[in-house]
C-alpha atoms as a PDB file:
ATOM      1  CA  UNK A   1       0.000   0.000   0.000  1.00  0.00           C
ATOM      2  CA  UNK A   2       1.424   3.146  -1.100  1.00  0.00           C
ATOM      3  CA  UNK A   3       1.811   6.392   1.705  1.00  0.00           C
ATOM      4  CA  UNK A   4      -0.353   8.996   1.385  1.00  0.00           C
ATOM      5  CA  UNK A   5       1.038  12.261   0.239  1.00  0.00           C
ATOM      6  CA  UNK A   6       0.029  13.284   3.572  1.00  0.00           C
ATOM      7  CA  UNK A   7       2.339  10.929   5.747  1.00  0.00           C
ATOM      8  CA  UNK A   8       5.653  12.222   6.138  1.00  0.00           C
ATOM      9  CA  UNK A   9       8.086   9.454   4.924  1.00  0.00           C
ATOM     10  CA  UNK A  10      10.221   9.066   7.532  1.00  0.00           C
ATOM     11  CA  UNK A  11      13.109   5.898   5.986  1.00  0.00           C
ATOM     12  CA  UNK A  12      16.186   7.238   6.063  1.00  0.00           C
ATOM     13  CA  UNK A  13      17.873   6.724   2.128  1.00  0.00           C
ATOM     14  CA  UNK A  14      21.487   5.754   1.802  1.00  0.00           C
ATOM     15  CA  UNK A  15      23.349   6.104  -1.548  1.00  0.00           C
ATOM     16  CA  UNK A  16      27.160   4.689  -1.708  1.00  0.00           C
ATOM     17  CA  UNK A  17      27.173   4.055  -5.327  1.00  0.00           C
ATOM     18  CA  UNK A  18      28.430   7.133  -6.286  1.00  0.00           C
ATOM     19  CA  UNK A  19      28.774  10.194  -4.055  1.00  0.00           C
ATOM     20  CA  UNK A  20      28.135   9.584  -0.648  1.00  0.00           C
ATOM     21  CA  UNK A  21      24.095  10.423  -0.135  1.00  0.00           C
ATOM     22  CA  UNK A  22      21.848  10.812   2.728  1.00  0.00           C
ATOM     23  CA  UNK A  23      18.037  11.479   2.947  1.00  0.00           C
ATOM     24  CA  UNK A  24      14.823  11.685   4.413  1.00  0.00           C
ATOM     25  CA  UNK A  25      11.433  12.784   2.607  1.00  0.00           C
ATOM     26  CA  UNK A  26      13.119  14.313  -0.208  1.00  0.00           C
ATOM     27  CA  UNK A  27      15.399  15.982   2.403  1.00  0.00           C
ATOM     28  CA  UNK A  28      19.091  16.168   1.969  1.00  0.00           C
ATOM     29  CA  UNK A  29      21.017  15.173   5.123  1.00  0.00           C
ATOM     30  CA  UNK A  30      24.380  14.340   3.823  1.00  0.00           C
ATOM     31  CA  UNK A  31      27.485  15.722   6.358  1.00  0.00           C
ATOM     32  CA  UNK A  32      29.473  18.208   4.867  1.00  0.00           C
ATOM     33  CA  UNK A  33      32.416  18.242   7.101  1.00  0.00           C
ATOM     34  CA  UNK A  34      34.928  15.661   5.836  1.00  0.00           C
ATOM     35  CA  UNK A  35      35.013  13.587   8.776  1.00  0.00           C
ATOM     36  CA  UNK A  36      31.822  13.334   9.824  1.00  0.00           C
ATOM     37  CA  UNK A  37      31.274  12.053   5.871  1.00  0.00           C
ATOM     38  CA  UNK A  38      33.776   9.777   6.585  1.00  0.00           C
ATOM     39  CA  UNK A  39      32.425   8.056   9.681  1.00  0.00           C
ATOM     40  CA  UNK A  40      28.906   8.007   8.453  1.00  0.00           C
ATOM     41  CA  UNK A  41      30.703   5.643   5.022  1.00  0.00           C
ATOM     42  CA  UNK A  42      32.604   3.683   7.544  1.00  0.00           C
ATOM     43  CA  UNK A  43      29.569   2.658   9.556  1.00  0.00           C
ATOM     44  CA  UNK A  44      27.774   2.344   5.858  1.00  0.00           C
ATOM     45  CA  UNK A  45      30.128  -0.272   4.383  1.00  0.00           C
ATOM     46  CA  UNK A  46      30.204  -2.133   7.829  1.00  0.00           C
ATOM     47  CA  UNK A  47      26.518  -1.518   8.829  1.00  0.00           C
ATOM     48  CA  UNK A  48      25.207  -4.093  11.249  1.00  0.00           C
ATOM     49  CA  UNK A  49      28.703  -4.953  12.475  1.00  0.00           C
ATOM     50  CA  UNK A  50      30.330  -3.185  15.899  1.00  0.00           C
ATOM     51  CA  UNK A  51      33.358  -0.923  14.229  1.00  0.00           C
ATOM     52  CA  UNK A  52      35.653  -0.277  17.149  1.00  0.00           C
ATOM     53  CA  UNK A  53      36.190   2.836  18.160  1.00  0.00           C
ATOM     54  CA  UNK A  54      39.973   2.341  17.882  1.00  0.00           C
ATOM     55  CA  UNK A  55      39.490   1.618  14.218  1.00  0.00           C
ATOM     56  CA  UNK A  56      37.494   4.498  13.434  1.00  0.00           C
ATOM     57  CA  UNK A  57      39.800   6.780  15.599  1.00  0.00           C
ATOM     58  CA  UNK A  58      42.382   4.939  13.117  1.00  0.00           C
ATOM     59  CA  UNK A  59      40.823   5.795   9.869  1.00  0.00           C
ATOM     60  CA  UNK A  60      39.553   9.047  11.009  1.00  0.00           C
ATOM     61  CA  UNK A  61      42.893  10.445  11.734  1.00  0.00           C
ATOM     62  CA  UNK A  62      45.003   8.556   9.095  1.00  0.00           C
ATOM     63  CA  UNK A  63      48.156   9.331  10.833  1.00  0.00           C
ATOM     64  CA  UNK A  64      48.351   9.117  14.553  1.00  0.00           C
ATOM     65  CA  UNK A  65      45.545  10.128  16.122  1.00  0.00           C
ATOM     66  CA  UNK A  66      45.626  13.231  17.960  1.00  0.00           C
ATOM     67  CA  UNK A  67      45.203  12.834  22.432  1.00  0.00           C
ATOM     68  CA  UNK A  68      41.734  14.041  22.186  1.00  0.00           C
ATOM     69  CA  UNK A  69      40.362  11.826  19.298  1.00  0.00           C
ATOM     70  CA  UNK A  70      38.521   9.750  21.864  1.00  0.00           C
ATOM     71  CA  UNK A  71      36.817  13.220  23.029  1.00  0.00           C
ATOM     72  CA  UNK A  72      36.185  14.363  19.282  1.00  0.00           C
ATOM     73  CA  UNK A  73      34.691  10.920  17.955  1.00  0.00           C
ATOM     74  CA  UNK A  74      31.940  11.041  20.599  1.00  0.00           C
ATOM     75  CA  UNK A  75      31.358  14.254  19.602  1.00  0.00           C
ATOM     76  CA  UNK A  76      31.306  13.177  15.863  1.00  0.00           C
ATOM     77  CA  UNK A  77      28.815  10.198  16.405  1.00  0.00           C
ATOM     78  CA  UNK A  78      26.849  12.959  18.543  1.00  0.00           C
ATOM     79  CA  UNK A  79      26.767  14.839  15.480  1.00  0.00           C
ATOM     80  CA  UNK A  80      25.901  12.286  13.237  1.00  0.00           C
ATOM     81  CA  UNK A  81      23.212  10.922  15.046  1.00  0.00           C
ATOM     82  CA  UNK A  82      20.919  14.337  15.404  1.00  0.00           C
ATOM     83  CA  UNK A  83      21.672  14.440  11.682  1.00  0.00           C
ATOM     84  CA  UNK A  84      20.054  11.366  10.841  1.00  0.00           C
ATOM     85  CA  UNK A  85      17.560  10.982  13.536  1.00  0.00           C
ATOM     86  CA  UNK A  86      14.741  14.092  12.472  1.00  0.00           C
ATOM     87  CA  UNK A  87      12.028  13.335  14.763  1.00  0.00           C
ATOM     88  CA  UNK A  88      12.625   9.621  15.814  1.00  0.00           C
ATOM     89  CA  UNK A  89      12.938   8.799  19.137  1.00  0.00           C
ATOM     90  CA  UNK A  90      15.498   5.633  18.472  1.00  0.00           C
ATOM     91  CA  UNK A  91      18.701   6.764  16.869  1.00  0.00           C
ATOM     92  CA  UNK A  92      20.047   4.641  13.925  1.00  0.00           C
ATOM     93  CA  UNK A  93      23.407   4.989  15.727  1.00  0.00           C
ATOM     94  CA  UNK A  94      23.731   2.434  18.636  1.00  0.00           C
ATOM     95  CA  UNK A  95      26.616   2.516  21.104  1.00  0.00           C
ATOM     96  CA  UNK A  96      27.899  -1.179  21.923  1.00  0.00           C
ATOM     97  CA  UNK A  97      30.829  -1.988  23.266  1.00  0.00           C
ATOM     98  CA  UNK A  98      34.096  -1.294  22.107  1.00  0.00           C
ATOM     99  CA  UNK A  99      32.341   0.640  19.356  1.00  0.00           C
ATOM    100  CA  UNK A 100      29.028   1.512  17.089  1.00  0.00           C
ATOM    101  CA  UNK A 101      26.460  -0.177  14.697  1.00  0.00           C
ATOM    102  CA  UNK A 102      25.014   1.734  12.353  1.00  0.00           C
ATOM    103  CA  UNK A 103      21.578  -0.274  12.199  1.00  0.00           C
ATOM    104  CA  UNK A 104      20.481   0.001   8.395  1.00  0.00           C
ATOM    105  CA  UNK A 105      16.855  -2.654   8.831  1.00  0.00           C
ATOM    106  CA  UNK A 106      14.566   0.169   8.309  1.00  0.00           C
ATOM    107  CA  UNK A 107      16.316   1.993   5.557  1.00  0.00           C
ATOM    108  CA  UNK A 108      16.647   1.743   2.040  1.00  0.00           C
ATOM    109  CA  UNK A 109      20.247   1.645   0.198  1.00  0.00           C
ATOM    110  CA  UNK A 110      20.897   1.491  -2.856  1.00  0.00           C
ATOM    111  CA  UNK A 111      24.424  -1.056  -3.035  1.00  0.00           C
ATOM    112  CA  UNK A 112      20.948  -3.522  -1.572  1.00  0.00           C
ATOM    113  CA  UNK A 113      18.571  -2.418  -4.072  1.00  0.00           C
ATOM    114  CA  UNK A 114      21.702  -2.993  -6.654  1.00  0.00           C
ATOM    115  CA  UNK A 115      21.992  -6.274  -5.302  1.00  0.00           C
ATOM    116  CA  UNK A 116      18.610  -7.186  -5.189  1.00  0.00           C
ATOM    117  CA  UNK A 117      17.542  -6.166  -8.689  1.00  0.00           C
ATOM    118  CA  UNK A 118      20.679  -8.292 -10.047  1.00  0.00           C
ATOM    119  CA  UNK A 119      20.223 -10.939  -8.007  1.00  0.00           C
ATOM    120  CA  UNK A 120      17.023 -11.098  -9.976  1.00  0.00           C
ATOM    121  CA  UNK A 121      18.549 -10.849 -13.333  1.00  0.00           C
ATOM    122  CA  UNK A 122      19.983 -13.522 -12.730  1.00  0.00           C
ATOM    123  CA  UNK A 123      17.703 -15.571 -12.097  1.00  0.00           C
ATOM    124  CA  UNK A 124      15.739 -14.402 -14.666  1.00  0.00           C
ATOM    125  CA  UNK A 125      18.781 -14.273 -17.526  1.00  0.00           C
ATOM    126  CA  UNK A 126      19.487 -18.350 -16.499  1.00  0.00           C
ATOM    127  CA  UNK A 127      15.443 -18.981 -16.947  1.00  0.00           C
ATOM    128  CA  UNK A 128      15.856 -18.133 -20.489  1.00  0.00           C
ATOM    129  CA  UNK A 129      13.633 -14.630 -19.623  1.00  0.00           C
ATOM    130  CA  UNK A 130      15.749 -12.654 -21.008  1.00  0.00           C
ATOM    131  CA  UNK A 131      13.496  -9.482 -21.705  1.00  0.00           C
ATOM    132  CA  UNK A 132      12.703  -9.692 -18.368  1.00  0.00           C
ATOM    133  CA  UNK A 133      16.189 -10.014 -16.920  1.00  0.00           C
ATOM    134  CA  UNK A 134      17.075  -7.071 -19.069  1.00  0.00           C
ATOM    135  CA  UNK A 135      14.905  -4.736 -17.651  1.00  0.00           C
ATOM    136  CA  UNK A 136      15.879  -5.595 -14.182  1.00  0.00           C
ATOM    137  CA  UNK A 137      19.673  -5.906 -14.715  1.00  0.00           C
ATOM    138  CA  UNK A 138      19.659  -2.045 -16.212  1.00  0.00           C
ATOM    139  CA  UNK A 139      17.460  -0.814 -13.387  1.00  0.00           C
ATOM    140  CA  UNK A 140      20.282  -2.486 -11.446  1.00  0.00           C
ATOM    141  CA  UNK A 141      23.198  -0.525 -13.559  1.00  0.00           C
ATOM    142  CA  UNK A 142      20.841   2.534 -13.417  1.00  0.00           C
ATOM    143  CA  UNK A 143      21.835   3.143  -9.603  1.00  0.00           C
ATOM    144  CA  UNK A 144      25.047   3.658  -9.996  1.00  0.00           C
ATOM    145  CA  UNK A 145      26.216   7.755 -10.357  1.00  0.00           C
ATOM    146  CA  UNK A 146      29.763   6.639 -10.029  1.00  0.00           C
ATOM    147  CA  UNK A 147      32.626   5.108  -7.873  1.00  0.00           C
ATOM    148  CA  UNK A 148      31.402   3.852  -4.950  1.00  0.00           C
ATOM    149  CA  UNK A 149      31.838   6.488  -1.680  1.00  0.00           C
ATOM    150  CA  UNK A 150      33.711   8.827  -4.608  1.00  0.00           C
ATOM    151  CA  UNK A 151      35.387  11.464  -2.696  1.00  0.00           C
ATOM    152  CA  UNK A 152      36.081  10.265   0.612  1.00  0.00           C
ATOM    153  CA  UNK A 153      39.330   9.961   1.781  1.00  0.00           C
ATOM    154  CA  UNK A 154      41.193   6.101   1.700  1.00  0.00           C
ATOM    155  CA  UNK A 155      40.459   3.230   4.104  1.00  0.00           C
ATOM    156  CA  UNK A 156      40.808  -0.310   3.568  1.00  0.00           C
ATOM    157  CA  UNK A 157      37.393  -0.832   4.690  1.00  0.00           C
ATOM    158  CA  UNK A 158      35.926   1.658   2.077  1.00  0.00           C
ATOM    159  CA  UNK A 159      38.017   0.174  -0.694  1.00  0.00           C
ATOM    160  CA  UNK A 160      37.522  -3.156   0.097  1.00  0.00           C
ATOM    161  CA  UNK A 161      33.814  -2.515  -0.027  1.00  0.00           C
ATOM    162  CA  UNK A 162      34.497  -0.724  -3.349  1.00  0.00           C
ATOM    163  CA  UNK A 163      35.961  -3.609  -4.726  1.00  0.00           C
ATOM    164  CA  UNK A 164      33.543  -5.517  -3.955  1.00  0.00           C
ATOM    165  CA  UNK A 165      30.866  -3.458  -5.608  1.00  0.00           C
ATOM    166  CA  UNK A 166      33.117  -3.044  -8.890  1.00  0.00           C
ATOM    167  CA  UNK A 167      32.944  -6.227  -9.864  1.00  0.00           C
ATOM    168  CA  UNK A 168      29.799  -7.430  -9.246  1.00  0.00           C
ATOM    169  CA  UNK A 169      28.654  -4.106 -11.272  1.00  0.00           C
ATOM    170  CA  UNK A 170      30.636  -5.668 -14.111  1.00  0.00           C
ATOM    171  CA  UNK A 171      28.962  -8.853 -13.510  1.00  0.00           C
ATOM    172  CA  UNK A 172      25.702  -7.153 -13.647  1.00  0.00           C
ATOM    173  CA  UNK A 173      26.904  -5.118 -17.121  1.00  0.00           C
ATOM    174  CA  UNK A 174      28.119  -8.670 -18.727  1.00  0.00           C
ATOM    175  CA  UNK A 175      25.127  -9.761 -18.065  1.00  0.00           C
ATOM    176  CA  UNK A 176      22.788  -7.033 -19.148  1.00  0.00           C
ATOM    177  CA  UNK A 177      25.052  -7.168 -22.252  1.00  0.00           C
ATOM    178  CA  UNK A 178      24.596 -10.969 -22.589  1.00  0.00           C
ATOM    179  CA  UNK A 179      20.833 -10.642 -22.376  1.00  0.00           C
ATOM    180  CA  UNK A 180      20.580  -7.751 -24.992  1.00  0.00           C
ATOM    181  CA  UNK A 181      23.032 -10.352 -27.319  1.00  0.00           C
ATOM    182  CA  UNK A 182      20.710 -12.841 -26.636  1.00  0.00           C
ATOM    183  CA  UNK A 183      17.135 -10.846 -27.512  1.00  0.00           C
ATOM    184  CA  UNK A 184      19.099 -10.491 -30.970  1.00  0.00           C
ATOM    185  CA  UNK A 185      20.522  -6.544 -29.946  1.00  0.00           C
ATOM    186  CA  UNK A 186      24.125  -7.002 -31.164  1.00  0.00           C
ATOM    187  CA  UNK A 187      24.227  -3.492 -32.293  1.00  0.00           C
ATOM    188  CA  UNK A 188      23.219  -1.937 -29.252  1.00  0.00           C
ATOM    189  CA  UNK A 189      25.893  -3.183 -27.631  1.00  0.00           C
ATOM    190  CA  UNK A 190      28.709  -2.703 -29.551  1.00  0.00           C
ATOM    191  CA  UNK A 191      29.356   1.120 -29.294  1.00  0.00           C
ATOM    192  CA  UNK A 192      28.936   0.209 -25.696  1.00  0.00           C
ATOM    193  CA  UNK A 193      31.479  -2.796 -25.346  1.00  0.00           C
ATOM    194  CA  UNK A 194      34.354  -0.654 -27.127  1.00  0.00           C
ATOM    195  CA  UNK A 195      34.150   1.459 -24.537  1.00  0.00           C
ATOM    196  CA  UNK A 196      34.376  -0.748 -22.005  1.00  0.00           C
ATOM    197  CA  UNK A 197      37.288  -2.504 -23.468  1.00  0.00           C
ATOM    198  CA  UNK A 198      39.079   1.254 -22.845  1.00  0.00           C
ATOM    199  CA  UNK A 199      37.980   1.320 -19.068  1.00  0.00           C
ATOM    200  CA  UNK A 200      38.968  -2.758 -19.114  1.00  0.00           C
ATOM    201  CA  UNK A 201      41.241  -3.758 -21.455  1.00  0.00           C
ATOM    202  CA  UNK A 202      42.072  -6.840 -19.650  1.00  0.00           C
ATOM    203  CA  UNK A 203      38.260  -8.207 -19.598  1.00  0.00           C
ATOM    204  CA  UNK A 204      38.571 -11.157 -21.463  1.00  0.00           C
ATOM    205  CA  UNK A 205      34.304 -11.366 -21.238  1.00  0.00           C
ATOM    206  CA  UNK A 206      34.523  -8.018 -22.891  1.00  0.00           C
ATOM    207  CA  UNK A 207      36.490  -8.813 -26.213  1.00  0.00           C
ATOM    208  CA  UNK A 208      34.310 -11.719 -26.667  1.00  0.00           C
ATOM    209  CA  UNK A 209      30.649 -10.543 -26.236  1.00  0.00           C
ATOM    210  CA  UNK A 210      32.297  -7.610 -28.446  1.00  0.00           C
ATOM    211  CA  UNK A 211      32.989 -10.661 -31.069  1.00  0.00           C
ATOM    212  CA  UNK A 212      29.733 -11.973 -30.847  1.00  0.00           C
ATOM    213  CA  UNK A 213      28.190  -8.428 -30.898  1.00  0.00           C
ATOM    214  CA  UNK A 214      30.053  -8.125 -34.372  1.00  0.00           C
ATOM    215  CA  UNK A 215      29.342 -11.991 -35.734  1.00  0.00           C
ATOM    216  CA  UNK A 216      25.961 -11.194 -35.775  1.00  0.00           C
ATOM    217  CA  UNK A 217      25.876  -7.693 -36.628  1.00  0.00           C
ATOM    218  CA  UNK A 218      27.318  -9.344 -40.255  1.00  0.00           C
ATOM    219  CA  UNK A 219      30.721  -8.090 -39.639  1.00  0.00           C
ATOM    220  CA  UNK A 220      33.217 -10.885 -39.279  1.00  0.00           C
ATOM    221  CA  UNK A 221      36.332  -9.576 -40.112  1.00  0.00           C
ATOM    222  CA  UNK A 222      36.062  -7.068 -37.688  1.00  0.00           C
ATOM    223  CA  UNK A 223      34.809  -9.519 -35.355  1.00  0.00           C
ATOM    224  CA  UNK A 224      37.974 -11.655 -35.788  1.00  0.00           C
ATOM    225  CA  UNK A 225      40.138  -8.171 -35.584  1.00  0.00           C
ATOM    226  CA  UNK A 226      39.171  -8.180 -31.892  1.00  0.00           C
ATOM    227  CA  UNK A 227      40.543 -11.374 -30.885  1.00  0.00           C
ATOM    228  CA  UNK A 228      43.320 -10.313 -32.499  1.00  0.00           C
ATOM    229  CA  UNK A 229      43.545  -7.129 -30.379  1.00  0.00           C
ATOM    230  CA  UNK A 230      42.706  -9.318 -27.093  1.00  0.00           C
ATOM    231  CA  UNK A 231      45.553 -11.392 -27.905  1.00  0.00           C
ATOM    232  CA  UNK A 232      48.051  -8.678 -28.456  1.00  0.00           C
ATOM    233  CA  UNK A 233      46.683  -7.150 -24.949  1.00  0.00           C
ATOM    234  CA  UNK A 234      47.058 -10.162 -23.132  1.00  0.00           C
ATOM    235  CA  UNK A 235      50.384 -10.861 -24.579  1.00  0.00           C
ATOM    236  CA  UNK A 236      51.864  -7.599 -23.765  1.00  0.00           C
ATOM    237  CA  UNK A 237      50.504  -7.116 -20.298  1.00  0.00           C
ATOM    238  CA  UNK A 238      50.150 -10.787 -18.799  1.00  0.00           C
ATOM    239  CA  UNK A 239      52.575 -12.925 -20.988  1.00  0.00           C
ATOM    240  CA  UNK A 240      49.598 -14.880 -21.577  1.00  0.00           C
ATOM    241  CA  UNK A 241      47.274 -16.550 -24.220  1.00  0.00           C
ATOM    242  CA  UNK A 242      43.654 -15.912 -24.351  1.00  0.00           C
ATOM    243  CA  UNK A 243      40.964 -17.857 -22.115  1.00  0.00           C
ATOM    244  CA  UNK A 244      38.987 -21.326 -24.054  1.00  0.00           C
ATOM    245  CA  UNK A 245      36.080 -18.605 -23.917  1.00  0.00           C
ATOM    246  CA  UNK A 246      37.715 -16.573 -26.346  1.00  0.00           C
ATOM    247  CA  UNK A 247      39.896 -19.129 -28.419  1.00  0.00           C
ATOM    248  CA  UNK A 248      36.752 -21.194 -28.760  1.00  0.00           C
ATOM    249  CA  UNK A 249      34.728 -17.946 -30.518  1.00  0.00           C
ATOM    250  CA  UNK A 250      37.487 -17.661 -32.804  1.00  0.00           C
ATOM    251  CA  UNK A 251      37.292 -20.777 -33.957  1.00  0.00           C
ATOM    252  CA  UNK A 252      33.297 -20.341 -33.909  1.00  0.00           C
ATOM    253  CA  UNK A 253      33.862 -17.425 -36.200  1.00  0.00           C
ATOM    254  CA  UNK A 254      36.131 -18.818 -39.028  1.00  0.00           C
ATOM    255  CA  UNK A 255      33.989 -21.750 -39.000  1.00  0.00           C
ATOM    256  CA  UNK A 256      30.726 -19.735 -39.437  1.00  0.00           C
ATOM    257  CA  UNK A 257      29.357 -22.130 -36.156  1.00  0.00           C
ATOM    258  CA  UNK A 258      26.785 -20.281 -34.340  1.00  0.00           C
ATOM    259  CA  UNK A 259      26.319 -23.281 -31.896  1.00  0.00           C
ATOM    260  CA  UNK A 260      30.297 -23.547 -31.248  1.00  0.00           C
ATOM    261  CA  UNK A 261      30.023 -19.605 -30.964  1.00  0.00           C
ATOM    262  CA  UNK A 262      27.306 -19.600 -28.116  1.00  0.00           C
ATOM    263  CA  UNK A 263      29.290 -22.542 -26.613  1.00  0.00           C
ATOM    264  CA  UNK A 264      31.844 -20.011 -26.506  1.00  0.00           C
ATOM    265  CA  UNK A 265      30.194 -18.278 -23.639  1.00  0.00           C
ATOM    266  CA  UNK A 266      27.063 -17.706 -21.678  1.00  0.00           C
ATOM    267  CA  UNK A 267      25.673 -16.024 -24.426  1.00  0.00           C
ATOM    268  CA  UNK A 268      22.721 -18.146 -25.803  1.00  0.00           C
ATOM    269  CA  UNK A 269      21.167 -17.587 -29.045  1.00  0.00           C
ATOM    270  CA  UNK A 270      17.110 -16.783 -29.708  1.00  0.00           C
ATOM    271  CA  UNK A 271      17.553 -18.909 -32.699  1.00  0.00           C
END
């Protein structure tokens, strides 16, 4: 049941995929000082876990913290919590020793919704759905407004969370890609997959979808001109050979096999 324009929406919205974000009923309540942005993305990436206030008087002050960091972290997490608390009476903020959880339940992120909406690509792209897994696995892509936490200062806990997110967004764009190959979309995707290869050039997925893409679009020389480039690549910056996956569409291609060509891959064929 949808709220009525009357009732306030009081969920608190996080966005980490991109800039960091914070709101409340169309309200913007992200911290401006650089710090307090900082703890709110360390209790983000780690939300539901105790982070220890040692560790965040450790990433906090990158260097060694100053005598009074103890003092000024309480003071921080005071901060933070009349931020994001409006007119609740429980904060999201909950002291527990040695440290804080940042309790996330009744909110909405978007790194979840991400995860939720590709999770059901999936499952749609492996039913053999694959309009349907389309739409969801670009709603999925459609969160994302740049690097994860862009703009806040290192951690290893940020960037491992970054990581993390990275590459399951290329998962998610292989297999939005996949599904548009498979609805019989090959030049939609190309433009698309070239640029990629910039950004990835090491992607073996990439240069192969970016064959297939090609195959179909009636261009097989260039088609063939990109494993060529992937080998080259690999060559030059690994000292290595290129994957079965892309070998095998190679072979697909100077045979004119469409069925060795989707065995090349996850990339089925409508025909």
């Amino acid at each position: 049941m949808s709220l009525s324009p009357l009732v306030p929406d009081h969920t608190l919205h996080y966005a980490l995929l991109g800039r960091l974000r914070v709101s409340r009923g169309g309200a913007d309540l992200t911290p401006e000082p650089p710090k307090l942005a900082k703890l709110l993305a360390l209790l983000l990436v780690r939300a539901g876990e105790t982070m220890p206030g040692e560790k965040l008087m450790a990433e906090l002050w990158e260097r060694e913290p100053p005598r009074c960091a103890s003092t000024s972290l309480r003071v921080y997490v005071s901060q933070l919590r009349k931020l994001l608390n409006g007119d609740q009476q429980a904060s999201p903020i909950v002291t527990t020793p040695p440290g804080y959880i940042l309790d996330v339940s009744g909110a909405v992120t978007d790194s979840r919704e991400f995860e939720t909406l590709y999770s059901r690509g999936r499952e749609r792209y492996f039913a053999a759905d694959f309009q349907h897994a389309s739409d969801l696995l670009q709603r999925a892509l459609s969160l994302w407004r740049g690097p994860v936490l862009e703009g806040i200062p290192g951690s290893l806990d940020i960037e491992s969370f970054a990581a993390v997110q990275e590459e399951k967004r290329l998962n998610c764009t292989e297999l939005s890609i996949d599904s548009s190959l498979a609805l019989d979309r090959p030049h939609e995707v190309c433009e698309q997959l070239k640029g990629l290869l910039v950004q990835h050039p090491l992607r073996e997925p990439f240069y192969r979808q970016l064959m297939v893409a090609l195959y179909r679009a009636g261009r097989q020389g260039d088609a063939l001109q990109v494993y060529r480039r992937a080998r080259r690549v690999l060559k030059e910056e690994l000292g290595v050979e290129p994957g079965p996956a892309l070998r095998l569409a190679q072979e697909a291609i100077l045979r004119a096999d469409p069925e060795r060509l989707q065995a090349s891959g996850m990339t089925p064929s409508v025909h």
